[in-house]
N, C-alpha and C. Protein backbone atom coordinates (compact mmCIF):
# COMPACT_ATOMS: atom_id res chain seq x y z
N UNK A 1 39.84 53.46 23.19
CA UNK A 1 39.55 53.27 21.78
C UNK A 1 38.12 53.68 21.51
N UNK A 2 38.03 54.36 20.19
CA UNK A 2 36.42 55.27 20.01
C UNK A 2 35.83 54.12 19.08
N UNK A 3 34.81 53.86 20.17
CA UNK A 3 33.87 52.87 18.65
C UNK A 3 32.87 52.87 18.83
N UNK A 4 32.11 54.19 17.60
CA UNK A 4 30.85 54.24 17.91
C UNK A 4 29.99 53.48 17.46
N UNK A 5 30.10 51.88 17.42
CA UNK A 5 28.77 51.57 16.12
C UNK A 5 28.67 50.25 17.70
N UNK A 6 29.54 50.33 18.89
CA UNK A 6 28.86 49.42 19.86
C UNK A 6 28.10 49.76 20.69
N UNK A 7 26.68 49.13 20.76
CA UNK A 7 26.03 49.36 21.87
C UNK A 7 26.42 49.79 23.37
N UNK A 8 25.74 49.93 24.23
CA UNK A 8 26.14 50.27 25.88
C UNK A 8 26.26 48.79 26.32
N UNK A 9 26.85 48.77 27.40
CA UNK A 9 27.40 47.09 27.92
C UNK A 9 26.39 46.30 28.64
N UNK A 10 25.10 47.58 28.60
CA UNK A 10 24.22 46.90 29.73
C UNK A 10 23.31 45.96 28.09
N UNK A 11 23.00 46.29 27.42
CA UNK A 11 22.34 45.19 26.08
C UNK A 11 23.08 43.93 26.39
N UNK A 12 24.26 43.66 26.60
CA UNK A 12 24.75 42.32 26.72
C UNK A 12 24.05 41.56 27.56
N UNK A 13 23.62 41.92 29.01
CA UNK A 13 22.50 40.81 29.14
C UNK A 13 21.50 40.89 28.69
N UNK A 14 21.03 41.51 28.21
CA UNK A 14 19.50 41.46 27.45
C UNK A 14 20.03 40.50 26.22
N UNK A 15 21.28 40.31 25.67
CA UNK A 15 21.57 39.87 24.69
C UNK A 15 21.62 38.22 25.22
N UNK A 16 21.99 38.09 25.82
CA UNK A 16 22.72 36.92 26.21
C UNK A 16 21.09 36.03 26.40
N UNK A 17 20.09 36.36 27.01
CA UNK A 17 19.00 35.97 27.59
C UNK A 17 18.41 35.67 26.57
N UNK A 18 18.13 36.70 25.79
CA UNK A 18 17.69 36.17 24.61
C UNK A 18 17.88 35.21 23.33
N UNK A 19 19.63 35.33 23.42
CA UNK A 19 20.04 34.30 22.70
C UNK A 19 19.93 33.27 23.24
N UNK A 20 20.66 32.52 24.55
CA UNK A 20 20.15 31.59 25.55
C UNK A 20 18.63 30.70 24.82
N UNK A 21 17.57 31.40 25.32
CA UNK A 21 16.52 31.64 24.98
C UNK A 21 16.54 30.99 23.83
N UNK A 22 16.84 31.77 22.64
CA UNK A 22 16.39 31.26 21.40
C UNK A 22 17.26 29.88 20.85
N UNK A 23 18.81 29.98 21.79
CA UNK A 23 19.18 28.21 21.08
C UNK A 23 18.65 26.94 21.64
N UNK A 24 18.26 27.39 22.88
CA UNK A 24 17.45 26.55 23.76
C UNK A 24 15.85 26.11 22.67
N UNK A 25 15.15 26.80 22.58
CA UNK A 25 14.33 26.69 21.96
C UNK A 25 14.27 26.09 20.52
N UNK A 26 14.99 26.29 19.49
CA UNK A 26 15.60 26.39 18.47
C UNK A 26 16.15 24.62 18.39
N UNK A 27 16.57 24.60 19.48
CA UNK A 27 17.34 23.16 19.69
C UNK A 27 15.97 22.02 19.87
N UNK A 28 15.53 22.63 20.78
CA UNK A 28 14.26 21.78 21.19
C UNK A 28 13.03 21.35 20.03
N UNK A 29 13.18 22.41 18.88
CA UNK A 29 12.16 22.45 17.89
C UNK A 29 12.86 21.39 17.11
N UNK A 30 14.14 21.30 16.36
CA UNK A 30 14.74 20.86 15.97
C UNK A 30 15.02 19.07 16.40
N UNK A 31 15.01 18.99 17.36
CA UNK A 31 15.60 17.84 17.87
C UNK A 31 14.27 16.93 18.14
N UNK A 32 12.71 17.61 18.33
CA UNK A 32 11.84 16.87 18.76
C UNK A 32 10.86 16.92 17.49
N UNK A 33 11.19 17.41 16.45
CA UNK A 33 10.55 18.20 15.48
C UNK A 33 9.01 18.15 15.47
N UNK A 34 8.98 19.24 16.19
CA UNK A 34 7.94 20.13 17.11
C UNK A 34 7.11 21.13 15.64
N UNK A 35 5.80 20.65 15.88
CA UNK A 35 4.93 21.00 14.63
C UNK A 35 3.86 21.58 14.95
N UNK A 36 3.51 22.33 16.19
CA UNK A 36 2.24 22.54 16.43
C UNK A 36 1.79 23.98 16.07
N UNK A 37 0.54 24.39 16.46
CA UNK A 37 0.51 25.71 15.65
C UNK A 37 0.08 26.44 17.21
N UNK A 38 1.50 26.72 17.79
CA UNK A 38 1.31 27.24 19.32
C UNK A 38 0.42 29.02 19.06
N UNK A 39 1.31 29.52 18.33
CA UNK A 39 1.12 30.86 18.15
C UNK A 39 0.61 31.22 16.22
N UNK A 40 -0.26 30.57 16.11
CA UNK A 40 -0.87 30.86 14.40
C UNK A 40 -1.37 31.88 14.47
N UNK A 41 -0.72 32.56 13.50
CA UNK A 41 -1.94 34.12 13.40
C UNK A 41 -1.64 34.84 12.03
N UNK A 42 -2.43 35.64 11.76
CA UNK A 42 -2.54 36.30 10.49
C UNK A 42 -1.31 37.40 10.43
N UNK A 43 -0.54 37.14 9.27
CA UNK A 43 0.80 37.99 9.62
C UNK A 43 0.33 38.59 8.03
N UNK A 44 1.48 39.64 7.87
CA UNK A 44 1.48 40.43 6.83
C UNK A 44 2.83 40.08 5.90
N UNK A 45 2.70 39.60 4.66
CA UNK A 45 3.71 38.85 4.23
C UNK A 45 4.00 39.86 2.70
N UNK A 46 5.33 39.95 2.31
CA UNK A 46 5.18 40.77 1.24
C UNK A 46 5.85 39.84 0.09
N UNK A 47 5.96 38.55 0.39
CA UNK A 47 5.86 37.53 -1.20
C UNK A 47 5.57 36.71 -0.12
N UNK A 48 4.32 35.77 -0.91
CA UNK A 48 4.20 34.29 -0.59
C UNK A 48 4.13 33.33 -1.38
N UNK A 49 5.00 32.34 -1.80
CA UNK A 49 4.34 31.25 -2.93
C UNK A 49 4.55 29.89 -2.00
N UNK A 50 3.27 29.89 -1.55
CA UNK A 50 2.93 28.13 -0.93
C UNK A 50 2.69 27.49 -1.61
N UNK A 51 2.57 27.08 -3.24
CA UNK A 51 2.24 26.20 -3.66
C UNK A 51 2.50 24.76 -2.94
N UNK A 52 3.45 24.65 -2.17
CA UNK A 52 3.34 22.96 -1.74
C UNK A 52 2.42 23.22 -0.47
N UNK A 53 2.69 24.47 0.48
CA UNK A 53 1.79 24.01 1.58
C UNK A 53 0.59 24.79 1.89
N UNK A 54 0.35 25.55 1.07
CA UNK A 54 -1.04 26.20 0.90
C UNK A 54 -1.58 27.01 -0.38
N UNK A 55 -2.20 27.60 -0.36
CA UNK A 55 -2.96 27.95 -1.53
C UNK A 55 -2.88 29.77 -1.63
N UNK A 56 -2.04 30.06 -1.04
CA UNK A 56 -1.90 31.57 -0.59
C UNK A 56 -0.35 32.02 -1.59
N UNK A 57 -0.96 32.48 -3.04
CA UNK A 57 0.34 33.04 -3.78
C UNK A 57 0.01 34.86 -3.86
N UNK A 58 1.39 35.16 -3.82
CA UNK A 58 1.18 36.86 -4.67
C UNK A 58 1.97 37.96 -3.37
N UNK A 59 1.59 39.12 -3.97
CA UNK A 59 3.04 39.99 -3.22
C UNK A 59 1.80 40.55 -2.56
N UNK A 60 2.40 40.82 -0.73
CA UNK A 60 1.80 41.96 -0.02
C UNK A 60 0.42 41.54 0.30
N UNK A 61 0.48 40.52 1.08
CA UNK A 61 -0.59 39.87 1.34
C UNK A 61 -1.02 39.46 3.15
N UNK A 62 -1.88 39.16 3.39
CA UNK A 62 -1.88 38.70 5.04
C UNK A 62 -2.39 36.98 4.79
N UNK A 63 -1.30 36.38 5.58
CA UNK A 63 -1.39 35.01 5.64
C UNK A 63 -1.59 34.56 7.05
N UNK A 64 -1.68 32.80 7.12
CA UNK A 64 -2.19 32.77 7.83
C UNK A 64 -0.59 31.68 8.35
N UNK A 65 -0.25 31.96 10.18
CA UNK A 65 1.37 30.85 9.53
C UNK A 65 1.51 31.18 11.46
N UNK A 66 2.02 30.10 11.70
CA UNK A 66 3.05 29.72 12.95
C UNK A 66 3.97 30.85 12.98
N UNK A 67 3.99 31.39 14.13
CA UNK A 67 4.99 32.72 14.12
C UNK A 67 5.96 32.11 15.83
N UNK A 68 6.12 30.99 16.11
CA UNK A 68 7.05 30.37 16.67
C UNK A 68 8.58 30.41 16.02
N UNK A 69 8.22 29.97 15.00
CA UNK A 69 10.12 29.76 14.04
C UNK A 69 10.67 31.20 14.09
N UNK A 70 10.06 32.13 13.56
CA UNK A 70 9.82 33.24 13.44
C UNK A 70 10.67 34.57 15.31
N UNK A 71 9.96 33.81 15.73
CA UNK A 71 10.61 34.51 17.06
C UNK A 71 11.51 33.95 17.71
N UNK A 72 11.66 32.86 17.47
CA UNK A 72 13.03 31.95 17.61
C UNK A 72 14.18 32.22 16.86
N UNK A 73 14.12 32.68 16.07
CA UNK A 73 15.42 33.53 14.92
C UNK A 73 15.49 34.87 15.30
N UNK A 74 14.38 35.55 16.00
CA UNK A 74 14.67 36.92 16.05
C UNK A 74 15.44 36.93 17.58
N UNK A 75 14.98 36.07 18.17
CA UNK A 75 15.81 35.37 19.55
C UNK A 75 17.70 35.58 19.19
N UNK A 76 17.46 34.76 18.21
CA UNK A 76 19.19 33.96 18.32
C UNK A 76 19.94 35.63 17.90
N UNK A 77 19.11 36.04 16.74
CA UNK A 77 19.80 37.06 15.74
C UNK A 77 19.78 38.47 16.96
N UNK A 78 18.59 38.97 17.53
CA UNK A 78 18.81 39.58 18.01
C UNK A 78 19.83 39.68 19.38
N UNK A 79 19.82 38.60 19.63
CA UNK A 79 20.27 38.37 20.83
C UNK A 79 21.53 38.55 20.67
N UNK A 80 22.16 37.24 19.36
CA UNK A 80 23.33 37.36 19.15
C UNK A 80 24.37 39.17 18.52
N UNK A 81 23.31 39.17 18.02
CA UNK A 81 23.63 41.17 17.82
C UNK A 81 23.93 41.47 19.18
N UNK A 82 23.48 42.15 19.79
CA UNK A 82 23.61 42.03 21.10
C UNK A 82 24.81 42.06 22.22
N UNK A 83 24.99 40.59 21.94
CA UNK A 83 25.64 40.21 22.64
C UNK A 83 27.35 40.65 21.65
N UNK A 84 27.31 40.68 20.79
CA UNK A 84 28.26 40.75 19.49
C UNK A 84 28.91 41.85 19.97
N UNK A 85 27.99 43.54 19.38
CA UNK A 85 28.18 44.38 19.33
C UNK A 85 27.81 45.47 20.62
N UNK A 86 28.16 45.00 21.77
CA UNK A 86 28.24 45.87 22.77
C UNK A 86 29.35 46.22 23.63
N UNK A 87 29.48 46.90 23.98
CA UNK A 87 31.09 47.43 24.55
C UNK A 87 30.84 46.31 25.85
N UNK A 88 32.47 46.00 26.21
CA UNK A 88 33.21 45.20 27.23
C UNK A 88 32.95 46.50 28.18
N UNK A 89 32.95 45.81 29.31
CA UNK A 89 33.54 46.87 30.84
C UNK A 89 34.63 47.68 30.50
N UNK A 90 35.39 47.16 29.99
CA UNK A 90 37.18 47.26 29.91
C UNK A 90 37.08 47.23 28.07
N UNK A 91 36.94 48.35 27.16
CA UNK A 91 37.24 48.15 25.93
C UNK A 91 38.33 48.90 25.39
N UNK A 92 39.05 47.68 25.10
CA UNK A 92 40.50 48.85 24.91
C UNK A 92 40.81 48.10 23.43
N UNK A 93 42.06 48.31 23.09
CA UNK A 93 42.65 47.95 21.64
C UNK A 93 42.33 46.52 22.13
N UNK A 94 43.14 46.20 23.00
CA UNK A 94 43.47 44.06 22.65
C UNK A 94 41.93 43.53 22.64
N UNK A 95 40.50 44.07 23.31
CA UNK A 95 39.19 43.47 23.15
C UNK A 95 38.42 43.92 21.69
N UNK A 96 39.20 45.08 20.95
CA UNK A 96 39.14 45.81 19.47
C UNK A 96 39.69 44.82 18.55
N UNK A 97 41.01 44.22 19.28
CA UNK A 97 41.50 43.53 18.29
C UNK A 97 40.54 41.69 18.20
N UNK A 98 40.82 41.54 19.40
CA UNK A 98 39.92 40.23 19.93
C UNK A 98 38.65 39.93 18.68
N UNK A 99 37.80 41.43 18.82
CA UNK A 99 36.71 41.60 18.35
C UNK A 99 36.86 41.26 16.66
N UNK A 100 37.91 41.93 16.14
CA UNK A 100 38.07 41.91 14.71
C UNK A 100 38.35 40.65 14.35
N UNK A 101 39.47 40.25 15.26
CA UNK A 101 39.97 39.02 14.82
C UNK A 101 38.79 37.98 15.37
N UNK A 102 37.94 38.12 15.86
CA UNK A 102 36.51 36.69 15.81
C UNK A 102 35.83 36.95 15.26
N UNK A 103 35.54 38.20 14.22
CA UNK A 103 34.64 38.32 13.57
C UNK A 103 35.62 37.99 11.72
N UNK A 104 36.01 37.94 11.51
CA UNK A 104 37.10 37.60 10.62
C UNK A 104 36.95 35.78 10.62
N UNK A 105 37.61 35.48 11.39
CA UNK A 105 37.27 33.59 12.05
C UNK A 105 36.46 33.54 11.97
N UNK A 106 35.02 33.95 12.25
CA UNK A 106 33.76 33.52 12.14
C UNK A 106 33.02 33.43 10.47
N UNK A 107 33.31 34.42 9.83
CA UNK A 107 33.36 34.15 8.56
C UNK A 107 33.77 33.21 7.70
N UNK A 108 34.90 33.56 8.01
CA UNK A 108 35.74 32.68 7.01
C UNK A 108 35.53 31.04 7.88
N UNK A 109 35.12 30.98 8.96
CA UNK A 109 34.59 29.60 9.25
C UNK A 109 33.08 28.65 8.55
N UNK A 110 32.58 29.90 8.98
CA UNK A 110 31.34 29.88 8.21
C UNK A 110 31.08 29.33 6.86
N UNK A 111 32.02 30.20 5.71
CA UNK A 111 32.10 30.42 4.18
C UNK A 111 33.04 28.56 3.87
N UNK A 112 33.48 28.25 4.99
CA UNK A 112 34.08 27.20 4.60
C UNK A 112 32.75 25.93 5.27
N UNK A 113 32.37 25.93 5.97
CA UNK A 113 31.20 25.48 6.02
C UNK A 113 30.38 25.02 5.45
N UNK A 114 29.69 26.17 5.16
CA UNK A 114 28.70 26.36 4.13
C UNK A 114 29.42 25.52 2.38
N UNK A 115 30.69 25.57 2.02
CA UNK A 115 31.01 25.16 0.93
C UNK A 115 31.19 23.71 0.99
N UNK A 116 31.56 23.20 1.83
CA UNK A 116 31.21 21.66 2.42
C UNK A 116 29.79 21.54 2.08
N UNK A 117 28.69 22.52 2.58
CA UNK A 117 27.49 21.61 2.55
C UNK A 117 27.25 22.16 1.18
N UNK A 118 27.62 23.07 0.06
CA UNK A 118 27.28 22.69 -0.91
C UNK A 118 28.15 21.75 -1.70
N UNK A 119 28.88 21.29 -1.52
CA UNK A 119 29.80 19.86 -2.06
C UNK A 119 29.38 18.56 -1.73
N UNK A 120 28.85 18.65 -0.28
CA UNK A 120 28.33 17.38 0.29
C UNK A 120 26.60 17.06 0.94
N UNK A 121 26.04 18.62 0.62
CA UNK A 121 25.20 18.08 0.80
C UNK A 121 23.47 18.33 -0.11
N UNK A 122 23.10 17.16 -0.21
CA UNK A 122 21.98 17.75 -1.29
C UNK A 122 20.70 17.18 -0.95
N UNK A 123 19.57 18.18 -1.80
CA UNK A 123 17.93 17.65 -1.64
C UNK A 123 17.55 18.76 -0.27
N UNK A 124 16.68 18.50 0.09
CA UNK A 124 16.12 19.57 1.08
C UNK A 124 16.51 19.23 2.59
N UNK A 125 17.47 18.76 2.64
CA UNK A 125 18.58 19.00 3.85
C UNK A 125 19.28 20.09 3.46
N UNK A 126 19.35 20.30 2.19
CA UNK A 126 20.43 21.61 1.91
C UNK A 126 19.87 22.55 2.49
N UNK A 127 18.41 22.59 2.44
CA UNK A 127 17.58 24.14 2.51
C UNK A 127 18.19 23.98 4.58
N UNK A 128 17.77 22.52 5.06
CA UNK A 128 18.16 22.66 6.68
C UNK A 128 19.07 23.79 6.90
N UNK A 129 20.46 23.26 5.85
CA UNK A 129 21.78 23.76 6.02
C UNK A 129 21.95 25.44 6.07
N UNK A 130 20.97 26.06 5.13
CA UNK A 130 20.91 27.20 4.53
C UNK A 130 20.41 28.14 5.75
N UNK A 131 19.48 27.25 6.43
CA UNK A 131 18.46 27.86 7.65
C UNK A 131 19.71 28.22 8.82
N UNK A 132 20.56 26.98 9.08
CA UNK A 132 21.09 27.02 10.15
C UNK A 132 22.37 28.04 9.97
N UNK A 133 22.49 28.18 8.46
CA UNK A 133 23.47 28.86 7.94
C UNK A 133 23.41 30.55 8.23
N UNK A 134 22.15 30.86 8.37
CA UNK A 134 21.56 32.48 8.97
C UNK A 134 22.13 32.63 10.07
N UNK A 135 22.55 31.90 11.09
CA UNK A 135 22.59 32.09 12.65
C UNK A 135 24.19 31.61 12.67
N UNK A 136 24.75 30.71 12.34
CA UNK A 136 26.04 30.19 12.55
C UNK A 136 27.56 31.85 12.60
N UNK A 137 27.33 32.83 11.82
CA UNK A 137 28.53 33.81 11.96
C UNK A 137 28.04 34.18 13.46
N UNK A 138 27.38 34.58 13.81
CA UNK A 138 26.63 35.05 14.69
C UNK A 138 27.17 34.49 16.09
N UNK A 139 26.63 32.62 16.12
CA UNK A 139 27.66 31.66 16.83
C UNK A 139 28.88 31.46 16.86
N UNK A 140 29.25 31.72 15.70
CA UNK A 140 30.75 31.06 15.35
C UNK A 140 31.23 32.71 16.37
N UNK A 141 30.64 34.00 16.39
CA UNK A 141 31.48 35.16 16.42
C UNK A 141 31.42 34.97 18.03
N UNK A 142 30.21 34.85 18.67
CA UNK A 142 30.09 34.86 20.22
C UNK A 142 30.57 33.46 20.79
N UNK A 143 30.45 32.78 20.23
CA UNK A 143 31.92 31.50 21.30
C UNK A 143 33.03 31.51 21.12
N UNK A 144 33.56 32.08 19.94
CA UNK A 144 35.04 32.32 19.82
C UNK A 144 35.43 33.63 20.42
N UNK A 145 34.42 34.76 20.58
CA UNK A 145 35.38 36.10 21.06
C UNK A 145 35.35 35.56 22.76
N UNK A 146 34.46 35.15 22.91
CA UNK A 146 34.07 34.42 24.47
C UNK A 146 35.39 33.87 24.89
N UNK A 147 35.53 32.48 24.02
CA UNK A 147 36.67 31.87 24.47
C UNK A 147 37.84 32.85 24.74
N UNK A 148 38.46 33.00 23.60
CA UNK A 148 39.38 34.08 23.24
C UNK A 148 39.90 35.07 24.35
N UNK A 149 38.99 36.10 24.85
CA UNK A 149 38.77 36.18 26.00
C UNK A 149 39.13 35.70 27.46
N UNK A 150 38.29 34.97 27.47
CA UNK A 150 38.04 34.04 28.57
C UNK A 150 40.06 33.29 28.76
N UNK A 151 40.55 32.92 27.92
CA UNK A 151 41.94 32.11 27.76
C UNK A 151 42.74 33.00 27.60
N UNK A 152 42.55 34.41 27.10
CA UNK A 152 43.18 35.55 27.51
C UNK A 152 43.21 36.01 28.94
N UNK A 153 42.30 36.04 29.96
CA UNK A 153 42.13 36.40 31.36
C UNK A 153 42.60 35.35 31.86
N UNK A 154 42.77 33.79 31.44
CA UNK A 154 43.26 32.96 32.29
C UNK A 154 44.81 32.82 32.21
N UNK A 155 45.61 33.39 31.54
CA UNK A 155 46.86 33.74 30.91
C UNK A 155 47.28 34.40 31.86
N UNK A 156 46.50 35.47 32.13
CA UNK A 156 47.29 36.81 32.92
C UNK A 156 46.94 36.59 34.24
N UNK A 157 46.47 35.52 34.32
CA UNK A 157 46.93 35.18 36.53
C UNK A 157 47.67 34.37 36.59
């Protein structure tokens, strides 16, 4: 099967490490709510309005900001890309189909999700929801094609 928009199979561990990496981290920020300014540095921002946490408004500007959160999302996202969109050893129709059909589930898991937390949830936990909401297709797509997979190969011995 021709599919040119997947990476080479060797990105999957680079993918995997990095995602690893970033839920590990991600989890740890989250769970200990971890505030320090490990990595502060002057970044280049093209809208900022801090009115609540600093004094730095206007477009196309260099601020001054924790670039931890920041590489921790490019962790999960890149990683999870990655790991998503790279050819199997073995890519034939049924890991084509696998693929479509967890990326399909992952959506529509997602979109139902996400509509729960706008039904049930409000105030600036929503914004939590919204954050975690960037990374979840991503999750939802790499543990389900995983499983999927994985309970497919355990089938056929």
């Amino acid at each position: 099967m021709k599919t040119n928009y997947l990476l080479p199979h060797k990105y999957k561990r680079i993918g995997w490490v990095l995602f690893v990496l970033g839920l590990i981290a991600g989890g740890y920020m989250i769970l200990t709510g971890y505030e320090q300014d490990v990595l502060n540095m002057t970044v280049f921002s093209i809208h900022s309005d801090d009115a609540i946490f600093g004094e730095a408004k206007g477009f196309f500007q260099l601020v001054e900001n924790d670039i931890l959160d920041e590489l921790i999302a490019v962790f999960i996202i890149v990683g999870g890309l990655f790991i998503s969109f790279s050819r199997e050893r073995i890519e034939d129709e049924f890991v084509y189909k696998l693929r479509k059909d967890s990326l399909v589930w992952a959506v529509i898991f997602n979109y139902i999700v996400l509509l729960l937390a706008v039904l049930f949830v409000y105030g600036f936990t929503f914004f939590d929801v919204l954050v975690f909401n960037m990374f979840t297709p991503l999750i939802f797509f790499v543990f389900r094609f995983h499983f999927m997979k994985y309970k497919s190969q355990s089938h056929e011995e």
